[in-house]
C-alpha atoms as a PDB file:
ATOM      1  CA  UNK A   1    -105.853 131.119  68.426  1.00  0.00           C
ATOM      2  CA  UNK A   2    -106.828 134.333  65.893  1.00  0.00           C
ATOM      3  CA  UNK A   3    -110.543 132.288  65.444  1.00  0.00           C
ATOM      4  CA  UNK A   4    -110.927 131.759  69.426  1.00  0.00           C
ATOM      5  CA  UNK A   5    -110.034 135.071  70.362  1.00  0.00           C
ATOM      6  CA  UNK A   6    -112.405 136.695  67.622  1.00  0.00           C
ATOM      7  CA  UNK A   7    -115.108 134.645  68.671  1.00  0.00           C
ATOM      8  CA  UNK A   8    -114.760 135.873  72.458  1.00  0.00           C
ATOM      9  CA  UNK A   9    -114.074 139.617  71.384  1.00  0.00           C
ATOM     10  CA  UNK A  10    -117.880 139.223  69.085  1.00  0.00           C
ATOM     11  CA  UNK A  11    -119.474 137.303  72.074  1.00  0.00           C
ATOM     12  CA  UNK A  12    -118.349 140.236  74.779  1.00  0.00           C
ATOM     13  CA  UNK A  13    -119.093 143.060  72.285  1.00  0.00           C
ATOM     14  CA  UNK A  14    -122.140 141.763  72.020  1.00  0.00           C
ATOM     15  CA  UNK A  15    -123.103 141.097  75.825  1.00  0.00           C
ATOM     16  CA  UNK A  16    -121.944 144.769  76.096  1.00  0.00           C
ATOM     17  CA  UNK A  17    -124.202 145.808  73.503  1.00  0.00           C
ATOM     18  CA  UNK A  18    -127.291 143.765  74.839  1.00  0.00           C
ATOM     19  CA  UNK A  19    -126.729 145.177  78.610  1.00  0.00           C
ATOM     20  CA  UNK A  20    -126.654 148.472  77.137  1.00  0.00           C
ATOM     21  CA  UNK A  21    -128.566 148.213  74.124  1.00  0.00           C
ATOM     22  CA  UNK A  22    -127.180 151.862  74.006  1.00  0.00           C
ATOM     23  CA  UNK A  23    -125.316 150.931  70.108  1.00  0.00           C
ATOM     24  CA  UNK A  24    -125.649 151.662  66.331  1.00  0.00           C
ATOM     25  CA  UNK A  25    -128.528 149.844  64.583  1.00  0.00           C
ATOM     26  CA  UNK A  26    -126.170 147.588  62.859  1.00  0.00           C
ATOM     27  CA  UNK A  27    -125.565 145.766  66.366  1.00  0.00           C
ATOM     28  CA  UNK A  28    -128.859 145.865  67.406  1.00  0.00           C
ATOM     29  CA  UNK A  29    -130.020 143.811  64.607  1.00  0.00           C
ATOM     30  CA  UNK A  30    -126.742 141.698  64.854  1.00  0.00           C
ATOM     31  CA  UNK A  31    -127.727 141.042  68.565  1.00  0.00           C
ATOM     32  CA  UNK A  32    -131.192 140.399  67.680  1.00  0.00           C
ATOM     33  CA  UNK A  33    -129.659 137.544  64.975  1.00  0.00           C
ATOM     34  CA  UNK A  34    -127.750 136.434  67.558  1.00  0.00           C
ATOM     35  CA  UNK A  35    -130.367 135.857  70.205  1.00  0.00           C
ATOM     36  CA  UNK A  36    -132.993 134.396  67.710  1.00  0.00           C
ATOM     37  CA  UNK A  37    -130.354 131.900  66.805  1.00  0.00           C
ATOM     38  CA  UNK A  38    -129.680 131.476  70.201  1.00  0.00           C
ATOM     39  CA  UNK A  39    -132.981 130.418  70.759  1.00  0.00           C
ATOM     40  CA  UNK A  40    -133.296 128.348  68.185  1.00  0.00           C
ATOM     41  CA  UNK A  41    -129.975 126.418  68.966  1.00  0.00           C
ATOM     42  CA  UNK A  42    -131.293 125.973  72.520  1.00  0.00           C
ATOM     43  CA  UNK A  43    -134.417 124.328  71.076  1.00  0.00           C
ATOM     44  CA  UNK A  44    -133.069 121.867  68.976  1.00  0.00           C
ATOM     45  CA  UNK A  45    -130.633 120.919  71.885  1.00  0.00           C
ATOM     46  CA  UNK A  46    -133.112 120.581  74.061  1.00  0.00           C
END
């Protein structure tokens, strides 16, 4: 239950942080991690 609801706070934080992109470095490059791995994910499903 602790995991799951760390994993949604992270995911929202940073889908606030990518609408805005009005944050601290740190969570730009964190969002930019995120996305790239995103992407890559979505490749190797597809």
């Amino acid at each position: 239950m602790i995991r799951q609801a760390l994993v949604i706070l992270t995911i929202l934080a940073i889908l606030i942080v990518s609408c805005g992109k009005k944050g601290p470095p740190t969570l730009k490059g964190m969002t930019d991690n995120v996305t790239k791995t995103d992407n890559v994910t979505k490749r190797g499903i597809r």
